[in-house]
C-alpha atoms as a PDB file:
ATOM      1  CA  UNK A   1    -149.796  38.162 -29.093  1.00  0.00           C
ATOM      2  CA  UNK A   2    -149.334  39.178 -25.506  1.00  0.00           C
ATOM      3  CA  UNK A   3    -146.374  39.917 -24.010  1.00  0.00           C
ATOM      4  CA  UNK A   4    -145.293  37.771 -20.998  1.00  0.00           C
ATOM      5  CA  UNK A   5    -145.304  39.982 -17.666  1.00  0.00           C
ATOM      6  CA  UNK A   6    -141.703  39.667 -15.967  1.00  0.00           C
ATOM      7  CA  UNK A   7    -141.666  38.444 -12.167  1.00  0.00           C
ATOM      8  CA  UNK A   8    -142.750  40.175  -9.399  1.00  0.00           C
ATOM      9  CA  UNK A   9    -139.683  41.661  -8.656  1.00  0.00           C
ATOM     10  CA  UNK A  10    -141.055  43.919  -5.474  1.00  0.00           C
ATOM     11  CA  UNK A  11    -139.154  42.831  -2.369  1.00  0.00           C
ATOM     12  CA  UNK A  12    -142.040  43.243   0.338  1.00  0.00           C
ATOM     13  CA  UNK A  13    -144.481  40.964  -1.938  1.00  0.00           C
ATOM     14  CA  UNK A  14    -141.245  38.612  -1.402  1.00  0.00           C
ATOM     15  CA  UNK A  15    -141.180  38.786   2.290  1.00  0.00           C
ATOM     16  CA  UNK A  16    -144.742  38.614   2.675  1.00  0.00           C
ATOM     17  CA  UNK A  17    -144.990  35.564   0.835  1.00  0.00           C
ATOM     18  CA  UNK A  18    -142.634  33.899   3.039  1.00  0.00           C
ATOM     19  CA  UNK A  19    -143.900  35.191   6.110  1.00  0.00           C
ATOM     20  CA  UNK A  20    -147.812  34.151   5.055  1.00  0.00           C
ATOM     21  CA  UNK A  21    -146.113  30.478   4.573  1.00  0.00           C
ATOM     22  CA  UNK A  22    -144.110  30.326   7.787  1.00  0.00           C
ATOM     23  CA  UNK A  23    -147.495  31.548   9.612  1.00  0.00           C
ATOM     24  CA  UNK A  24    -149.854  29.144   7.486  1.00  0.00           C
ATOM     25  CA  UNK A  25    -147.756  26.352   8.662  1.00  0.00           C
ATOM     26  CA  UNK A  26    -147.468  27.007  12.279  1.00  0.00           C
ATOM     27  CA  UNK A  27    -150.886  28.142  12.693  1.00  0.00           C
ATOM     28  CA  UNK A  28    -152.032  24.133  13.189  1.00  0.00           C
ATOM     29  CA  UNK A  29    -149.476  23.460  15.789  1.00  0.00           C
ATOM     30  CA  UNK A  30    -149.392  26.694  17.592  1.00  0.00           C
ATOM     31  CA  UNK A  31    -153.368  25.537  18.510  1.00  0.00           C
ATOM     32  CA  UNK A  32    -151.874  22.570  19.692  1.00  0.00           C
ATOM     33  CA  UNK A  33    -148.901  23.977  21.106  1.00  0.00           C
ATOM     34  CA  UNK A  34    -149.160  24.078  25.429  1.00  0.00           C
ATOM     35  CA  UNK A  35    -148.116  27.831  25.268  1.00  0.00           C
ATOM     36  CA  UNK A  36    -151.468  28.937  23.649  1.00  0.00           C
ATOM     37  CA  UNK A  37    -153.943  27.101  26.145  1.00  0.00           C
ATOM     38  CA  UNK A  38    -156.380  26.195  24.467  1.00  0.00           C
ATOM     39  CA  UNK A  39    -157.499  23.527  25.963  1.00  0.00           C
ATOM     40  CA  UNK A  40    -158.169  25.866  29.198  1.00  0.00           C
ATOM     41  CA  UNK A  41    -160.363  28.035  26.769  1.00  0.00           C
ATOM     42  CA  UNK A  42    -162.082  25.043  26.344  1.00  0.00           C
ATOM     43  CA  UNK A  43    -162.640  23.636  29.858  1.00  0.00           C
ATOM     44  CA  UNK A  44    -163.008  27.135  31.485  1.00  0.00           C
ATOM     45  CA  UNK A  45    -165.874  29.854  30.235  1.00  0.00           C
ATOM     46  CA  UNK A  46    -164.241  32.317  32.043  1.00  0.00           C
ATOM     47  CA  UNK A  47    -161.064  31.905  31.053  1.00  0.00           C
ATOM     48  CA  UNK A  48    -158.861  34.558  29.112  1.00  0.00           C
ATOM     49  CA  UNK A  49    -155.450  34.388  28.057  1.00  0.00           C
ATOM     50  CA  UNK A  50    -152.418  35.412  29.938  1.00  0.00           C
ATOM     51  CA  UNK A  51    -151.547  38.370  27.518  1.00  0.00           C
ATOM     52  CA  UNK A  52    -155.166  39.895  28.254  1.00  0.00           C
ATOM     53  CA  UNK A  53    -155.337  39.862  31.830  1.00  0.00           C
ATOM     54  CA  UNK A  54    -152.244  40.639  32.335  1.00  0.00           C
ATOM     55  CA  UNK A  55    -153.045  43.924  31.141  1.00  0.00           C
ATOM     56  CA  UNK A  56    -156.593  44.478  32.892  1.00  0.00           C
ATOM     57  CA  UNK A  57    -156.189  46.941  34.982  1.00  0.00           C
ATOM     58  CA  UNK A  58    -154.710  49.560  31.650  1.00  0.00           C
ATOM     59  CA  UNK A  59    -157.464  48.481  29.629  1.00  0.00           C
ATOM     60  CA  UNK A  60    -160.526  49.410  31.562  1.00  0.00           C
ATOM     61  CA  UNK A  61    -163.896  48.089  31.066  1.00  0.00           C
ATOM     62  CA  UNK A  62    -164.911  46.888  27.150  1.00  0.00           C
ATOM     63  CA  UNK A  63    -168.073  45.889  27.580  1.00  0.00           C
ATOM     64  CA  UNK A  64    -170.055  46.921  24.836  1.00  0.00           C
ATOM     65  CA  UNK A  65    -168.066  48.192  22.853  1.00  0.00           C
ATOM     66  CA  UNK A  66    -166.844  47.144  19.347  1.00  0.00           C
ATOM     67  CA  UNK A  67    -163.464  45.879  19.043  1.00  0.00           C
ATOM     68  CA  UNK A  68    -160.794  45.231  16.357  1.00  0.00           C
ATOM     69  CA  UNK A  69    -157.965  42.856  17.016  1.00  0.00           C
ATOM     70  CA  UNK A  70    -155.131  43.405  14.111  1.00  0.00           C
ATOM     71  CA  UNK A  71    -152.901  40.576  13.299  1.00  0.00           C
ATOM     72  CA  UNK A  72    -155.045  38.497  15.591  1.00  0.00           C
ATOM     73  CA  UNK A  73    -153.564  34.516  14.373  1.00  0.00           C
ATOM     74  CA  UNK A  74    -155.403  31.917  16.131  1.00  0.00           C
ATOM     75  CA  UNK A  75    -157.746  34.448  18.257  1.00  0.00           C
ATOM     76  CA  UNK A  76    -156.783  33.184  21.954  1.00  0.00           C
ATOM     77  CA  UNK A  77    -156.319  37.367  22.947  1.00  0.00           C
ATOM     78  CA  UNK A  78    -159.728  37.847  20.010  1.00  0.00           C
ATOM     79  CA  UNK A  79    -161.721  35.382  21.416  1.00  0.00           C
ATOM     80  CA  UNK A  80    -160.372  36.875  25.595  1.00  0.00           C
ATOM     81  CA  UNK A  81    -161.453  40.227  24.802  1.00  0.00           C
ATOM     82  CA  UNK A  82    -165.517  38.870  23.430  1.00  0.00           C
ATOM     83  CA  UNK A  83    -165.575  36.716  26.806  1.00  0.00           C
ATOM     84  CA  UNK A  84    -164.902  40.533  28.881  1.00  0.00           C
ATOM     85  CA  UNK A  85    -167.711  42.073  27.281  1.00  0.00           C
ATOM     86  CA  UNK A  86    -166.391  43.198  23.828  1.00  0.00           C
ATOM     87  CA  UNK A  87    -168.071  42.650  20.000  1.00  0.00           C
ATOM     88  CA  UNK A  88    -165.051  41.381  18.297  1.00  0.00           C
ATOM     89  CA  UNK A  89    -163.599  41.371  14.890  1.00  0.00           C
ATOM     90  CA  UNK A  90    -160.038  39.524  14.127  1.00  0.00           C
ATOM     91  CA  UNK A  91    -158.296  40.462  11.372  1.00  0.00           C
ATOM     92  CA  UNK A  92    -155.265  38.402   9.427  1.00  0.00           C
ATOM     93  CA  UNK A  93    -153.637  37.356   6.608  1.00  0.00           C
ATOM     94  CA  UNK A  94    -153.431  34.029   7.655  1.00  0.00           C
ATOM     95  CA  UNK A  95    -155.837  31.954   6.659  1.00  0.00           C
ATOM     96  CA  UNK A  96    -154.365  28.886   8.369  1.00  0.00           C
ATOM     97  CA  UNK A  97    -154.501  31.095  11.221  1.00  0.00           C
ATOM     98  CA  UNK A  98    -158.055  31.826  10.912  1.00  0.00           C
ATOM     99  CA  UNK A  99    -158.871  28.597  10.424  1.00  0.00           C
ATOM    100  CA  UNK A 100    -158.177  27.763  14.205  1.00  0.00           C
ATOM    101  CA  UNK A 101    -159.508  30.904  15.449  1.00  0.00           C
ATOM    102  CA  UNK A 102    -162.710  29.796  14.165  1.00  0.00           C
ATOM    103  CA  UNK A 103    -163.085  26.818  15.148  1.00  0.00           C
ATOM    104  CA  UNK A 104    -162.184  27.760  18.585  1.00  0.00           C
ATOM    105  CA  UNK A 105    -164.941  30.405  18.393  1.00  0.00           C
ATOM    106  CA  UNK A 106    -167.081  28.018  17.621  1.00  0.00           C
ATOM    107  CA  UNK A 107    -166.158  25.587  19.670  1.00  0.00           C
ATOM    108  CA  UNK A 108    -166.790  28.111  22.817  1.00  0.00           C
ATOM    109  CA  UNK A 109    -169.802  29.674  21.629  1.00  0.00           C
ATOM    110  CA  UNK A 110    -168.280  32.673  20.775  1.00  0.00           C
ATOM    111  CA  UNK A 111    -169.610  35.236  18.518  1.00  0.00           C
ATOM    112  CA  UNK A 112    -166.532  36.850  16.413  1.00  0.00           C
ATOM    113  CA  UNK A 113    -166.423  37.656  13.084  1.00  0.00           C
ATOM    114  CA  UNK A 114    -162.970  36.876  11.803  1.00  0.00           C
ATOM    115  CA  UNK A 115    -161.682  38.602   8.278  1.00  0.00           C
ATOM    116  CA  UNK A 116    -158.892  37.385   6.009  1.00  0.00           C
ATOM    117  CA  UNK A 117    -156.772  40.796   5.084  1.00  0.00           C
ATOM    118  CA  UNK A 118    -153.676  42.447   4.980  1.00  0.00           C
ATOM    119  CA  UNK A 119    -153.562  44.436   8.382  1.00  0.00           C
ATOM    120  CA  UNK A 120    -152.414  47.653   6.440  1.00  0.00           C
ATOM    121  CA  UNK A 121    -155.807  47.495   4.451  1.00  0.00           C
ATOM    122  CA  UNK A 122    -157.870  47.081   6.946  1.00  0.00           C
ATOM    123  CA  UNK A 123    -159.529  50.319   6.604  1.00  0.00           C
ATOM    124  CA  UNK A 124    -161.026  49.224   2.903  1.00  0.00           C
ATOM    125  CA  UNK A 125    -161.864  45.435   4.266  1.00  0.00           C
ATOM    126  CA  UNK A 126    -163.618  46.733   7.401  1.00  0.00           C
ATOM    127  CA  UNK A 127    -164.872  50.440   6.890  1.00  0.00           C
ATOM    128  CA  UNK A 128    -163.790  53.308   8.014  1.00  0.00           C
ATOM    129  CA  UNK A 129    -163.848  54.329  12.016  1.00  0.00           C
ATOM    130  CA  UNK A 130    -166.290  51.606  12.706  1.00  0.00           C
ATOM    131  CA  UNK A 131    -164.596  50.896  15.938  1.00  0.00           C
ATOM    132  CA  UNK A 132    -164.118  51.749  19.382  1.00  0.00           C
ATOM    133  CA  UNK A 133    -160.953  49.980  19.736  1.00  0.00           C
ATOM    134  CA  UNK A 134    -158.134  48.744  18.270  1.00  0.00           C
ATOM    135  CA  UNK A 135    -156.322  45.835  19.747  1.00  0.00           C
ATOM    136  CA  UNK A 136    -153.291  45.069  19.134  1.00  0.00           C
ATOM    137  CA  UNK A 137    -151.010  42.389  20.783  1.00  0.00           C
ATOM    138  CA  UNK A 138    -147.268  40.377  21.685  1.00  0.00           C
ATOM    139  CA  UNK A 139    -145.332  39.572  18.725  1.00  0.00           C
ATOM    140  CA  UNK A 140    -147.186  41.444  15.779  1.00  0.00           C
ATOM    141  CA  UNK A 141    -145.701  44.713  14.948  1.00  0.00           C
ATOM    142  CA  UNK A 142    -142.312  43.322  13.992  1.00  0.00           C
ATOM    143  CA  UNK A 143    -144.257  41.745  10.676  1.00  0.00           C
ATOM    144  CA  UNK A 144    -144.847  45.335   9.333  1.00  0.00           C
ATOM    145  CA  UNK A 145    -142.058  47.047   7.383  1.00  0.00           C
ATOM    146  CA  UNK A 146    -143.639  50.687   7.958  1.00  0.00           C
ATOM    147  CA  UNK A 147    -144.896  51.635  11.551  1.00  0.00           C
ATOM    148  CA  UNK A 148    -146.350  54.892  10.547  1.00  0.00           C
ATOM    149  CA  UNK A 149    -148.353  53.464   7.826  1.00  0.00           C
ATOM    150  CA  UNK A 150    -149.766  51.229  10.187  1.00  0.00           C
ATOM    151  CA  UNK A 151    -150.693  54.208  12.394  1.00  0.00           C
ATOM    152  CA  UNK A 152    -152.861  55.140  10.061  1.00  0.00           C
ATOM    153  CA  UNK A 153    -154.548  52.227   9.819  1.00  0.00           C
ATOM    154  CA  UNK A 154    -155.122  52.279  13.665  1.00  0.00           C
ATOM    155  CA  UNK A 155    -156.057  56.196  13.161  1.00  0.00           C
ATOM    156  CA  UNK A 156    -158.782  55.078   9.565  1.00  0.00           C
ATOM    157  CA  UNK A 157    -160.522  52.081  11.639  1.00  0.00           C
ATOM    158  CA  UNK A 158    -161.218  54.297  15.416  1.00  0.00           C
ATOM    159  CA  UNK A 159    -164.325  56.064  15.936  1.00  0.00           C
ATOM    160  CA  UNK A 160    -163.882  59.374  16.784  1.00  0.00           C
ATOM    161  CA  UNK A 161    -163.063  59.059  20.915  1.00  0.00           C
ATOM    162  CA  UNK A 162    -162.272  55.509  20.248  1.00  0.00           C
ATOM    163  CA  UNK A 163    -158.361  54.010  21.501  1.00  0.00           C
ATOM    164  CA  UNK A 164    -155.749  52.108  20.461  1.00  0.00           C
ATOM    165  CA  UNK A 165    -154.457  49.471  23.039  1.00  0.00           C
ATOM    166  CA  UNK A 166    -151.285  47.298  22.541  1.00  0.00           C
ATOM    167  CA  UNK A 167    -148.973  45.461  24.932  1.00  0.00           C
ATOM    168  CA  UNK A 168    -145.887  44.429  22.591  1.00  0.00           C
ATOM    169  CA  UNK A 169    -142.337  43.275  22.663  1.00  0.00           C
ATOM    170  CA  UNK A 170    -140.201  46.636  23.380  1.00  0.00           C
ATOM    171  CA  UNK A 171    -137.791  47.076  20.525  1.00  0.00           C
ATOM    172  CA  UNK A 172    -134.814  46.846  22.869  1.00  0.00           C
ATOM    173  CA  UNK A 173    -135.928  42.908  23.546  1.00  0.00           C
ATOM    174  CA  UNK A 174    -136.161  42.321  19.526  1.00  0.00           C
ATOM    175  CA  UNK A 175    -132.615  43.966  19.098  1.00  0.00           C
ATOM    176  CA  UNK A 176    -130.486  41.249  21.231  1.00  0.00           C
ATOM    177  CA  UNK A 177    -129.083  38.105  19.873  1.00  0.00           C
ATOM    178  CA  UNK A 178    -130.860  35.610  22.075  1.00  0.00           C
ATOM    179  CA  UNK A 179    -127.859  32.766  21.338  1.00  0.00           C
ATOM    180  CA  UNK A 180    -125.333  34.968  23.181  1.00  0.00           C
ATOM    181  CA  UNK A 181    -124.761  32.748  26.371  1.00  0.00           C
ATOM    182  CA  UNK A 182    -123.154  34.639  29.061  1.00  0.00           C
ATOM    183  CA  UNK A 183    -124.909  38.366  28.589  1.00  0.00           C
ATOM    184  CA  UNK A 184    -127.242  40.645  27.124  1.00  0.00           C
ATOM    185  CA  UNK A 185    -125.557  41.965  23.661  1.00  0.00           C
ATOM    186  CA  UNK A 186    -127.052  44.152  20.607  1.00  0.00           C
ATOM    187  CA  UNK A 187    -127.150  42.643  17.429  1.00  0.00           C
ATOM    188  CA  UNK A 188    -130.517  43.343  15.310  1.00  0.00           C
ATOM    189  CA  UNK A 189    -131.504  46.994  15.043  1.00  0.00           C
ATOM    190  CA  UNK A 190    -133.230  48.874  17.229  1.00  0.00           C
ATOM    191  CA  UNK A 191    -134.997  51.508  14.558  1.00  0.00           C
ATOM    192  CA  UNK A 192    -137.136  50.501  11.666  1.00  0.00           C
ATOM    193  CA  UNK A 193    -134.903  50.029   9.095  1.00  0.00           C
ATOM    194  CA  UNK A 194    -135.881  49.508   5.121  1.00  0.00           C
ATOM    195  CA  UNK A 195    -134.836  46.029   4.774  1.00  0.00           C
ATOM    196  CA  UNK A 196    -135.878  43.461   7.188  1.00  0.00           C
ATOM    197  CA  UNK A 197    -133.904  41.233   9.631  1.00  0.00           C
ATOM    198  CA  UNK A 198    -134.313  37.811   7.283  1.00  0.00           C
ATOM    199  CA  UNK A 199    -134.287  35.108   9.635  1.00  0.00           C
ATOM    200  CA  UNK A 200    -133.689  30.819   9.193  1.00  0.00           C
ATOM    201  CA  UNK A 201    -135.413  28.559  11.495  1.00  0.00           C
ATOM    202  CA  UNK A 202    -137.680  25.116  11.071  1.00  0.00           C
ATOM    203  CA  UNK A 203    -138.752  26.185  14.584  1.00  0.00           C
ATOM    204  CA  UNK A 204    -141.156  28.601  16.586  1.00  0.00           C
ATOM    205  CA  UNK A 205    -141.217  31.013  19.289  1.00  0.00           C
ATOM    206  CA  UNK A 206    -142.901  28.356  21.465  1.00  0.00           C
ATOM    207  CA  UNK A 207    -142.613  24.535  21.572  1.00  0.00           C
ATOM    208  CA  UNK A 208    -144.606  22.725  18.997  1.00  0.00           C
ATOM    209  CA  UNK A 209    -144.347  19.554  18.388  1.00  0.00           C
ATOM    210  CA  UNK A 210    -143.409  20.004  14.215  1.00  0.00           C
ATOM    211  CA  UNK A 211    -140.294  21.272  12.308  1.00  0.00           C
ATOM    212  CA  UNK A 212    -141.545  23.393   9.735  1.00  0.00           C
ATOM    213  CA  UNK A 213    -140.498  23.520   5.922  1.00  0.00           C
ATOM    214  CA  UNK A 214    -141.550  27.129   5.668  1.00  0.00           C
ATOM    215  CA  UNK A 215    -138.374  28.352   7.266  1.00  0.00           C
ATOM    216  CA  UNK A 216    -137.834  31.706   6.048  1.00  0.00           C
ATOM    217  CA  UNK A 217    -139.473  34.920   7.718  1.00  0.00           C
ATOM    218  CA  UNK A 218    -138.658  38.608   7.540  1.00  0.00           C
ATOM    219  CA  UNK A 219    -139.550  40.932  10.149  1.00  0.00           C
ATOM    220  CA  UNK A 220    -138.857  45.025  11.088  1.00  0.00           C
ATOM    221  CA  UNK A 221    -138.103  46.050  14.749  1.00  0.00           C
ATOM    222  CA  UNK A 222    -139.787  49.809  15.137  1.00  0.00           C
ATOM    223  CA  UNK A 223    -138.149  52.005  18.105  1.00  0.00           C
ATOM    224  CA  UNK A 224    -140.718  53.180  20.921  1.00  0.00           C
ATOM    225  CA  UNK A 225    -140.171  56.484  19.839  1.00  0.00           C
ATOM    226  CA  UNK A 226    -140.659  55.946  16.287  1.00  0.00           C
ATOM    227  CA  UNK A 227    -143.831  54.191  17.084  1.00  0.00           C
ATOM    228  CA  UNK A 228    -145.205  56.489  19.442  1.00  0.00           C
ATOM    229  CA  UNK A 229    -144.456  59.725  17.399  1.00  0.00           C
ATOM    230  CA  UNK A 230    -146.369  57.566  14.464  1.00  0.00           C
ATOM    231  CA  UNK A 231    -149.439  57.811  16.256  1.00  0.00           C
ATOM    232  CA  UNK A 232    -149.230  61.671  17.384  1.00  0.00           C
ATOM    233  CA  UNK A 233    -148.654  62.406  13.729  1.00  0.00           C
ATOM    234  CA  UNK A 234    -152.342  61.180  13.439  1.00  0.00           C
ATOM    235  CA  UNK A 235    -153.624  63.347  15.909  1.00  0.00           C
ATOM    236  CA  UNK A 236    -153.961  60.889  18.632  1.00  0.00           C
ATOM    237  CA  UNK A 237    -153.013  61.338  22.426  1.00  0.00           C
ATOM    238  CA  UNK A 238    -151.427  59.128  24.247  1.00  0.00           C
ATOM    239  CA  UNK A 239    -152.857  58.143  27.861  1.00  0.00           C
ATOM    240  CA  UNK A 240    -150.267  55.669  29.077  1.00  0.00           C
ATOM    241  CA  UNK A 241    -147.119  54.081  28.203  1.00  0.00           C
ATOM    242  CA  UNK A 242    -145.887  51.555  30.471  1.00  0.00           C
ATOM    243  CA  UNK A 243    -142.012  49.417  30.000  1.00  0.00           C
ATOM    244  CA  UNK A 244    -142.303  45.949  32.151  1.00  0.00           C
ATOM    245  CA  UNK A 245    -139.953  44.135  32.776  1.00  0.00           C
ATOM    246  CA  UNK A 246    -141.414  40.494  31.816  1.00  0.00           C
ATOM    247  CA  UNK A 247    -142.471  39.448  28.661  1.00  0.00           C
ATOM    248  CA  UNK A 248    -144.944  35.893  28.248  1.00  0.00           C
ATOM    249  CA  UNK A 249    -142.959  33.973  26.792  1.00  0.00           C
ATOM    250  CA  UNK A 250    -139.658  32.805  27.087  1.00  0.00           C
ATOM    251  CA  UNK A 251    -137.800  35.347  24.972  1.00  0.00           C
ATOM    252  CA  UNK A 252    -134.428  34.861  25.747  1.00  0.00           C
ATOM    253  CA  UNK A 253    -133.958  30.852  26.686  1.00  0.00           C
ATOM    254  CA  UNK A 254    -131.924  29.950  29.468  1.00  0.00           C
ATOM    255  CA  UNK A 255    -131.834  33.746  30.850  1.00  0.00           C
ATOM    256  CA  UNK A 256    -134.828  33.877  32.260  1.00  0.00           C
ATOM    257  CA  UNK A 257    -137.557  32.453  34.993  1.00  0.00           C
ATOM    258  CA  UNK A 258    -141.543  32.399  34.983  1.00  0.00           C
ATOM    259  CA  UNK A 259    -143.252  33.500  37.426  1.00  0.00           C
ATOM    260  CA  UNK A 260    -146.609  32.187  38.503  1.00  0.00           C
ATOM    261  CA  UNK A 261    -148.639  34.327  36.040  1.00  0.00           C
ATOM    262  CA  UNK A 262    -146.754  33.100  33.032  1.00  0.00           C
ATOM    263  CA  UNK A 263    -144.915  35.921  32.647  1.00  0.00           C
ATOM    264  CA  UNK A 264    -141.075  35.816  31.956  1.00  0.00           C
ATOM    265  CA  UNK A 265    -137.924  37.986  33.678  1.00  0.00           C
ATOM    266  CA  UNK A 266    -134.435  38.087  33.735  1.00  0.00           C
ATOM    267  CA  UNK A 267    -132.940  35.810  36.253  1.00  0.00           C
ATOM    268  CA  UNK A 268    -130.727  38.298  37.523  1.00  0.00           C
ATOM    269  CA  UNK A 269    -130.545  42.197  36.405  1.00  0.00           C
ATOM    270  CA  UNK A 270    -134.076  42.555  35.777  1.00  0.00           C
ATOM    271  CA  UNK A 271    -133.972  46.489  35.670  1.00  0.00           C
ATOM    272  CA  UNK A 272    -131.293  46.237  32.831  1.00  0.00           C
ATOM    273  CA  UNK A 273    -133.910  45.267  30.466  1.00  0.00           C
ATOM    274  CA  UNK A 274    -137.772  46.576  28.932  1.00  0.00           C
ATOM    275  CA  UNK A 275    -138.527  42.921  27.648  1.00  0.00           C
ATOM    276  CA  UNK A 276    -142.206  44.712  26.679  1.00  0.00           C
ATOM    277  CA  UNK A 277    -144.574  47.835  26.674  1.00  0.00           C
ATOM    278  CA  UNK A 278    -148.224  48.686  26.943  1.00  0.00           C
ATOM    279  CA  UNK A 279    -149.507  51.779  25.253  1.00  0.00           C
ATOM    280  CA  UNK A 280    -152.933  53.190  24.906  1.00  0.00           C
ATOM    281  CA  UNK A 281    -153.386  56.292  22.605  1.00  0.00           C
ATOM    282  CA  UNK A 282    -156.928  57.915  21.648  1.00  0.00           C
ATOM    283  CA  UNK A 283    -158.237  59.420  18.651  1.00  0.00           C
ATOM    284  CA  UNK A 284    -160.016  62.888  18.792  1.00  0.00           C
ATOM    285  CA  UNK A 285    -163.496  63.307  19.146  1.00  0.00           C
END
């Protein structure tokens, strides 16, 4: 007779299950959700999103060349980077999430290929440096516990020559407690840490129009430097690394004003806070 096989008792399994449900959920309403605009990827050919072209002129030209978007949920930045030139693949483990990037793909014309998978194995799902970039964008690191391993990753997928680009939150915007009224003040911390920051909310980072059941997510801040030393330990060279002081969304409510561009500051103060970061690091020929 067989023995029964006790529970998974391994924490991250535990955190990525509620993190795949939270994203599966909001994956329908983020598409219909005002902040993604995807309606204007609909009515516009030209059109790419706010995170991409906010970033044009550190990015360079990617036309024709093969492209990688990591943790790339319903594809507005994926599906932004094939309209400047790019053959794109998007990578996630949502499938909710891939769901709508498809069928805004397709609903655009768009060629992408998009892949169900784990971002940290990426490199068995997708081959080995069979890409010229890697993009990564707002909002994703924070979802891996280990930002070296992920490095890696970035390093296993590049061609030789090929880069790394990624415009994310900084790690000093994820460490304040955004229902603090009157100031700026540290709660969450700023280096990776083994456990995550579990957090409670039947909400989203934007407005949607749902409350969600899936409520519980875990995620891991990772300090610039921690991040940045991750990718020299793979041999990579960093070109640029850029702290703005905007982010795109509205990160810490009723603190800060949009601009015409979509992009969020501080109301007053702005230089007291990095709200994000753009880094591009290359592999070795």
């Amino acid at each position: 007779m067989a023995k029964a096989q006790p529970p998974n008792t391994d924490p991250l399994e535990a955190y990525r299950t509620d993190n795949l449900a939270a994203w599966d959920e909001r994956a329908p309403a983020h598409a219909r959700a005002a902040g993604y605009k995807v309606q204007q990827f609909l009515d516009d050919p030209d059109y790419i999103s706010d995170v991409v072209a906010f970033d044009l002129p550190r990015l360079g030209s990617v036309s024709g060349l093969r492209g990688v978007h990591l943790q790339c949920h319903i594809g507005t930045d994926t599906l932004s980077l094939a309209r400047l030139g790019a053959t794109m693949t998007g990578l996630d483990f949502s499938g909710a999430s891939l769901d709508e990037a498809r069928r805004l793909a397709e609903a655009t014309g768009a060629s992408i290929d998009y892949v169900q998978s784990d971002a940290y194995d990426a490199v068995q799902v997708l081959g080995a440096e069979q890409f010229d970039f890697v993009f990564t964008g707002i909002g994703a690191l924070c979802w891996l516990p280990d930002v070296r391993r992920w490095a890696g990753v970035v390093n296993g997928l590049l061609r030789p020559g090929g880069f790394l680009f990624i415009r994310e939150g900084h790690p000093m915007l994820w460490s304040l407690d955004e229902n603090v009224d009157d100031d700026l003040a540290v709660r969450y911390p700023y280096f990776e840490t083994p456990g995550p920051v579990t957090d409670d909310y039947d909400g989203s980072y934007l407005e949607t129009d749902t409350k969600f059941s899936a409520s519980v997510s875990h995620s891991w801040n990772h300090g610039l430097g921690e991040t940045v030393t991750a990718l020299l330990d793979q041999g990579m060279s960093i070109e640029l690394l850029a702290e703005h002081d905007s982010a795109p969304w509205e990160a810490l409510p009723g603190k800060l004003v949009e601009d015409e561009h979509g992009e969020w500051r501080l109301t007053e103060g702005r230089e007291r806070l990095p709200m994000t970061y753009t880094l591009r690091a290359r592999k070795p020929l």
